[in-house]
C-alpha atoms as a PDB file:
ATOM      1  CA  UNK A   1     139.800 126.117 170.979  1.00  0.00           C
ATOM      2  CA  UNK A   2     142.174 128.436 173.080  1.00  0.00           C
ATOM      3  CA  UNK A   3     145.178 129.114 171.039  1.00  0.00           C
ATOM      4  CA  UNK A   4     148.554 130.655 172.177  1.00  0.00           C
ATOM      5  CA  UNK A   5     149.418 134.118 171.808  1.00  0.00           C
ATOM      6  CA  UNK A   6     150.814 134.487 168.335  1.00  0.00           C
ATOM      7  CA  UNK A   7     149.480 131.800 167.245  1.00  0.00           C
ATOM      8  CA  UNK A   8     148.531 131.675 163.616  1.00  0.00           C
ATOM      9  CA  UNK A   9     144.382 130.700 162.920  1.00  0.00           C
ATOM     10  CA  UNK A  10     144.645 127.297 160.082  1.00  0.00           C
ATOM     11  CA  UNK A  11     142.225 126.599 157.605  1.00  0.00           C
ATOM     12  CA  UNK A  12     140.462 123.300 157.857  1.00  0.00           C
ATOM     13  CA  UNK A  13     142.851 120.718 156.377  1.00  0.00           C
ATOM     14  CA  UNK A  14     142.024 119.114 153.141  1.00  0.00           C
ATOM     15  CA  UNK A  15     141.286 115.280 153.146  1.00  0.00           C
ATOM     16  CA  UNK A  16     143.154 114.567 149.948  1.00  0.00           C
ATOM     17  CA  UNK A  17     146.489 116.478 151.041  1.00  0.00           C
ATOM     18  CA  UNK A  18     146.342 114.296 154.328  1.00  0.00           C
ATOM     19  CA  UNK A  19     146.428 111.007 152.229  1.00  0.00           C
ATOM     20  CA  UNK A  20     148.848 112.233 149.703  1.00  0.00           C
ATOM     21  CA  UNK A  21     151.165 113.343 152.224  1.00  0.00           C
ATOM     22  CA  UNK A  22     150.911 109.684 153.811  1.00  0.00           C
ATOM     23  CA  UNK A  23     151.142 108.025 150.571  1.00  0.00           C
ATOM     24  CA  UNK A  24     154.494 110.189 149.469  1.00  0.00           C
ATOM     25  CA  UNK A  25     155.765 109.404 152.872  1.00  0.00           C
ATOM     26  CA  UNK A  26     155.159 105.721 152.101  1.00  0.00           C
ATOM     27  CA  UNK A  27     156.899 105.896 148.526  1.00  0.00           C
ATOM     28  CA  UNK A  28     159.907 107.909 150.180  1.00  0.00           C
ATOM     29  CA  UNK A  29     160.182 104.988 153.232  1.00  0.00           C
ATOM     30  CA  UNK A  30     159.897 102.298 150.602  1.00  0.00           C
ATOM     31  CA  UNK A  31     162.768 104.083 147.681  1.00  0.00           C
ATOM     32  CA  UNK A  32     165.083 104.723 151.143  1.00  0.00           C
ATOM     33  CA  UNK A  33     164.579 100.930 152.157  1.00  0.00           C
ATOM     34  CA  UNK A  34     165.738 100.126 148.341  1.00  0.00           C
ATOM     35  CA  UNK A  35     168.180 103.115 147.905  1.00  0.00           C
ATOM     36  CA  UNK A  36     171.929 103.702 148.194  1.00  0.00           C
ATOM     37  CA  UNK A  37     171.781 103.212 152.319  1.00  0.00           C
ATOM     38  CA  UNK A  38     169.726  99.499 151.895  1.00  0.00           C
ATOM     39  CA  UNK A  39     167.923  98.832 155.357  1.00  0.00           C
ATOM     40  CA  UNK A  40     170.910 100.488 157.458  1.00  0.00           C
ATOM     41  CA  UNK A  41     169.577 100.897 161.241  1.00  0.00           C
ATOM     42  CA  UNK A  42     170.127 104.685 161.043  1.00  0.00           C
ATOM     43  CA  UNK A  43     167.499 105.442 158.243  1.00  0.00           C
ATOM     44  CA  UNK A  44     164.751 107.618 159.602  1.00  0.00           C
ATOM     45  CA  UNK A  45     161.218 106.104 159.098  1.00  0.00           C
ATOM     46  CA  UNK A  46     159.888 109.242 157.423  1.00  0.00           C
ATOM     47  CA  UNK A  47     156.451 107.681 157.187  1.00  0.00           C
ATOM     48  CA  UNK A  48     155.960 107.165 161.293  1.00  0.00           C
ATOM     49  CA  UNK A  49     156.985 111.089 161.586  1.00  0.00           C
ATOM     50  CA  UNK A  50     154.317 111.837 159.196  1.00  0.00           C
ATOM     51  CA  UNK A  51     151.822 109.556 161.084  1.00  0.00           C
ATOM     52  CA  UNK A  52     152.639 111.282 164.532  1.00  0.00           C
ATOM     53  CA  UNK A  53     151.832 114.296 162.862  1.00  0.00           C
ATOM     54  CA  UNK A  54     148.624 113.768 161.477  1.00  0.00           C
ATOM     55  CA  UNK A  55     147.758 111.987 164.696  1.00  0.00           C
ATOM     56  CA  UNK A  56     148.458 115.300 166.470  1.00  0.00           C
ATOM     57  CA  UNK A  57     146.832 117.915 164.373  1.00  0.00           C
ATOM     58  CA  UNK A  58     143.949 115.624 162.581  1.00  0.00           C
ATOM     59  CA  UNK A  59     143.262 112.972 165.555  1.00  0.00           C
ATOM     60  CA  UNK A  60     139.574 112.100 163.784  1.00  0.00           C
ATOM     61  CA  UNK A  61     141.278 111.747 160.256  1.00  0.00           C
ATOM     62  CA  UNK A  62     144.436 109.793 161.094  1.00  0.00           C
ATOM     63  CA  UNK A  63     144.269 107.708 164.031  1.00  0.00           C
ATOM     64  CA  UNK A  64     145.089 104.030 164.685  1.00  0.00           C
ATOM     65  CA  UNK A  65     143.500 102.550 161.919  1.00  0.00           C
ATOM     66  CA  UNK A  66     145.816 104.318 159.803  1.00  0.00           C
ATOM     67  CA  UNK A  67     148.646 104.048 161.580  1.00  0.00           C
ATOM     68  CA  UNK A  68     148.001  99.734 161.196  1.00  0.00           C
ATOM     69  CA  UNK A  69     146.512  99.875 157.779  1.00  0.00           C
ATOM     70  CA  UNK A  70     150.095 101.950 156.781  1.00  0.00           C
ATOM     71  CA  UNK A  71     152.106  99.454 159.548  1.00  0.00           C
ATOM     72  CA  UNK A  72     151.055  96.518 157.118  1.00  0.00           C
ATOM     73  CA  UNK A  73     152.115  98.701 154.182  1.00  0.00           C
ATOM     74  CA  UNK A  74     155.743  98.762 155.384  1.00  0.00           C
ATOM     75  CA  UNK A  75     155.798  94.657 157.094  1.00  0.00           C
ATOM     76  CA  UNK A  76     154.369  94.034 153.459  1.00  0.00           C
ATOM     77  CA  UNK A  77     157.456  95.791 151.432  1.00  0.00           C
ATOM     78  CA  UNK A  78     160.289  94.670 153.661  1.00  0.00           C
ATOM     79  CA  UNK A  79     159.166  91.138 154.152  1.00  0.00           C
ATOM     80  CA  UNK A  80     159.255  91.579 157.413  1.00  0.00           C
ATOM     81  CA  UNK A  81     157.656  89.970 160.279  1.00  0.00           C
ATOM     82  CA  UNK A  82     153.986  90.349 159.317  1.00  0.00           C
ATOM     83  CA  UNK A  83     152.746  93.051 162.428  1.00  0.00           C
ATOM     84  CA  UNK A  84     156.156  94.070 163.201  1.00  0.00           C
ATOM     85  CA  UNK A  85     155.629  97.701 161.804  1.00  0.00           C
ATOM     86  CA  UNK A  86     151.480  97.669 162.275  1.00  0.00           C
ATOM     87  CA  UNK A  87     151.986  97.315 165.917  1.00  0.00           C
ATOM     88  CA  UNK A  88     154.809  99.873 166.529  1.00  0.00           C
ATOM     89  CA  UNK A  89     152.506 102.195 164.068  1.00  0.00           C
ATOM     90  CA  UNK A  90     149.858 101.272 166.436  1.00  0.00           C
ATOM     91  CA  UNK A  91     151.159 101.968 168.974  1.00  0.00           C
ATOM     92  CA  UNK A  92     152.398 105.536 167.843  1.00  0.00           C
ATOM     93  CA  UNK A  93     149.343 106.254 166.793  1.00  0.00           C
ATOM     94  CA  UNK A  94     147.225 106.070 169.818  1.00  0.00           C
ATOM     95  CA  UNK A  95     149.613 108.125 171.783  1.00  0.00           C
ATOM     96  CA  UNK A  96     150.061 110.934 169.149  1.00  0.00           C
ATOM     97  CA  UNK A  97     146.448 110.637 169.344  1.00  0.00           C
ATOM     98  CA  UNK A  98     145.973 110.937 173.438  1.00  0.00           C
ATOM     99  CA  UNK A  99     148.646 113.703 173.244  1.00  0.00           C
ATOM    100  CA  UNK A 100     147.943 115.809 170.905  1.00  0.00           C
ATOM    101  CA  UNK A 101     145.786 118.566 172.717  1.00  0.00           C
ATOM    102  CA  UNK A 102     148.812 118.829 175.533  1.00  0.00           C
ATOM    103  CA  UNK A 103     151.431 118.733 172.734  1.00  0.00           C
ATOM    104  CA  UNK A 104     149.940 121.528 170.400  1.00  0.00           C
ATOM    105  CA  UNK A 105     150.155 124.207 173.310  1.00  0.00           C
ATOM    106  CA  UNK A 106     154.345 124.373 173.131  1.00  0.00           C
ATOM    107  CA  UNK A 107     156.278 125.686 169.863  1.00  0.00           C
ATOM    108  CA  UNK A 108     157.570 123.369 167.304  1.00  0.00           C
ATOM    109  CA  UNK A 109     160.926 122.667 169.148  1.00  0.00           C
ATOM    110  CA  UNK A 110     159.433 121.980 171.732  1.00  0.00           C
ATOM    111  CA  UNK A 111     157.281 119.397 170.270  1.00  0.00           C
ATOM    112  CA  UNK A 112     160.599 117.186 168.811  1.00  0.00           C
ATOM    113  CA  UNK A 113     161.782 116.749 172.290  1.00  0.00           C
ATOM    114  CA  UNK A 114     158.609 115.339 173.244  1.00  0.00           C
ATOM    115  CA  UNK A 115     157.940 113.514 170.282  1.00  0.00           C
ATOM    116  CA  UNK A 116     161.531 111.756 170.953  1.00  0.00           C
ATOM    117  CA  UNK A 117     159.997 109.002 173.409  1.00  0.00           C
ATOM    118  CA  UNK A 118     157.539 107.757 171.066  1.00  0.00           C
ATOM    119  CA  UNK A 119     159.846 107.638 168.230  1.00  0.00           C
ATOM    120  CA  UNK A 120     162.269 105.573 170.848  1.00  0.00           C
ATOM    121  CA  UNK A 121     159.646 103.098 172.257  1.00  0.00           C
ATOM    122  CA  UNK A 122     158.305 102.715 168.635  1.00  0.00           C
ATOM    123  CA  UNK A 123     161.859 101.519 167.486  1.00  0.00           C
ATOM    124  CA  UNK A 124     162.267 100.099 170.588  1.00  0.00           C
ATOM    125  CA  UNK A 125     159.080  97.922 169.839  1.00  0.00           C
ATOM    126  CA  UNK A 126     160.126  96.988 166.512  1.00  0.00           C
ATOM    127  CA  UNK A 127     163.279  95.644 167.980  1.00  0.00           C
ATOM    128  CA  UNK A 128     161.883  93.557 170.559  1.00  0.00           C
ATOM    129  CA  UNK A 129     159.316  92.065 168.369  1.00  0.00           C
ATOM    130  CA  UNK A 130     162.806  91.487 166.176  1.00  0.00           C
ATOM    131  CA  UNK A 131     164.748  90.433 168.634  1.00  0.00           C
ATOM    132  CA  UNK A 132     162.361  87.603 169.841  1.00  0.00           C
ATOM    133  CA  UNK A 133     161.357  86.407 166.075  1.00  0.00           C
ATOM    134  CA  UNK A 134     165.264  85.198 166.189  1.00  0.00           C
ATOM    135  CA  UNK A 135     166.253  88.213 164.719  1.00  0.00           C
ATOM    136  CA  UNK A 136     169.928  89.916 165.002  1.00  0.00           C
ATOM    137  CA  UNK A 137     170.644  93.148 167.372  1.00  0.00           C
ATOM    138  CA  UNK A 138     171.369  96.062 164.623  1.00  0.00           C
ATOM    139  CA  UNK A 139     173.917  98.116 167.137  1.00  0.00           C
ATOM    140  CA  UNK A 140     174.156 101.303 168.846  1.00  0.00           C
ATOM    141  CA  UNK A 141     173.573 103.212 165.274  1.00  0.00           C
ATOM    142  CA  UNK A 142     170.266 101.864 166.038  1.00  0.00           C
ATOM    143  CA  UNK A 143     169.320 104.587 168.321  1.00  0.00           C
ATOM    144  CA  UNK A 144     170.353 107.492 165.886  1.00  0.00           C
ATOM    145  CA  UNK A 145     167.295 106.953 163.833  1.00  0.00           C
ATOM    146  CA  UNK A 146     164.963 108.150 166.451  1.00  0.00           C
ATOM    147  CA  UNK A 147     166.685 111.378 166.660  1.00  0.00           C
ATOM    148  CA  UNK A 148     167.050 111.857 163.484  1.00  0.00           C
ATOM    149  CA  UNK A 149     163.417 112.011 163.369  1.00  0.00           C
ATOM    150  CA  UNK A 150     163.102 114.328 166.139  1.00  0.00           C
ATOM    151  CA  UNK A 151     165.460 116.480 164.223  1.00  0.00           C
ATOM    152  CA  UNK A 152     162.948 116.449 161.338  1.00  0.00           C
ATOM    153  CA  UNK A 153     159.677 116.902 163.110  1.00  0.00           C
ATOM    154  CA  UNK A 154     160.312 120.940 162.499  1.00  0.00           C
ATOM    155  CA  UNK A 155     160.791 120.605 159.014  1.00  0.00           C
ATOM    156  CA  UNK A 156     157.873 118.177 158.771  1.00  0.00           C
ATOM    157  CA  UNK A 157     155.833 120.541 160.602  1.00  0.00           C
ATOM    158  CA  UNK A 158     156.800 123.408 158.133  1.00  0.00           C
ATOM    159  CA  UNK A 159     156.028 121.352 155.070  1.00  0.00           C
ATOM    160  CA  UNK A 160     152.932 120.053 155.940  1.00  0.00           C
ATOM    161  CA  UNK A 161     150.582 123.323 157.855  1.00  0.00           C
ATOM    162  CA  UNK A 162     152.113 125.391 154.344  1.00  0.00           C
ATOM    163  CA  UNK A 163     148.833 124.358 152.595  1.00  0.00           C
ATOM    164  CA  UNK A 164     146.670 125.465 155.711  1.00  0.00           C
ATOM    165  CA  UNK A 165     148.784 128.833 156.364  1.00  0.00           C
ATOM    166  CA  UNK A 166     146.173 131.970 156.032  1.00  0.00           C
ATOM    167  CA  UNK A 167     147.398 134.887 153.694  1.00  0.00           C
ATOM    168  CA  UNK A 168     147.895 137.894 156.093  1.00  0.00           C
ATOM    169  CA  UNK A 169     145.033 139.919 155.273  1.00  0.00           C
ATOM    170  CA  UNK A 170     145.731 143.730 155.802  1.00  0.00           C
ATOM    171  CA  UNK A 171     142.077 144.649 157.224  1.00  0.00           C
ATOM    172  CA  UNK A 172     142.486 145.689 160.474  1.00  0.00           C
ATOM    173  CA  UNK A 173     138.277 145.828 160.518  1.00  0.00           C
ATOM    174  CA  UNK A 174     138.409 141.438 160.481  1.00  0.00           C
ATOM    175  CA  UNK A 175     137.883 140.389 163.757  1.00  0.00           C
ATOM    176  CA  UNK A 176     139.930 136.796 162.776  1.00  0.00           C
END
């Protein structure tokens, strides 16, 4: 793979970190959901940021089976619609998935602005499929949890490619 000037080299990412991370981001979506802020429409949905993520930098590990297998996960815990959340994680999957060789060429910041659409259309999704099960229309605060997200995707980023970081080696002999 070309990388980009500056670019740091990764080490392959281990299996078992990839599920824990997606099982803590489950835990932390479910505790919010139950929390001091209840379901409020603002809440970020930590666990789709997580999924984009993985999607983007391990599309053969984490793909759209995931992405529905953890979708069921959250319909399951908030009594929800049963699909609501599997087919907005669906969804969110397969275009993390068909984007991520095109997003991984522009810094971090870059990436949260175009992450921002999917997060939208996925909420957007959710609120349809809502919104036509008889559901109620949450408001404009709504919309803030999508950029909240975005806002996060840097410090998602951070936290999760620490484990796969190289040491800087001082040999100036290494060719990598």
């Amino acid at each position: 793979m070309i990388m980009r000037p500056g670019q740091q080299l990764l080490l392959p990412a281990n299996p078992a970190f990839i599920w824990f991370s997606l099982m803590a981001a489950l835990v932390i979506n479910m505790t919010m959901n139950m929390g001091l802020w209840g379901r409020s429409a603002w809440v970020p949905d930590l666990l789709a940021v997580v999924l984009v993520f993985w999607g983007v930098h391990q599309p053969l590990r984490v793909g759209v089976g995931v992405a529905f297998f953890f979708g069921l996960m959250m319909d399951l815990h908030q009594g929800a619609l049963l699909g609501q959340h599997a087919m907005a994680y669906t969804m969110l999957g397969f275009f993390a998935v068909s984007m991520h060789r095109r997003l991984l060429w522009f810094p971090v910041p870059t990436q949260a602005v175009q992450i921002f659409p999917l997060l939208l259309a996925m909420h957007l999704l959710q609120l349809a499929v809502r919104m036509i099960a008889g559901g109620t229309l949450p408001g404009w605060s709504y919309l803030l949890s999508p950029v909240i997200e975005a806002m996060l995707w840097p410090v998602v980023s951070v936290l999760l490619l620490a484990p796969q970081r190289r040491a800087p080696n001082p040999d100036d002999n290494r060719p990598l």
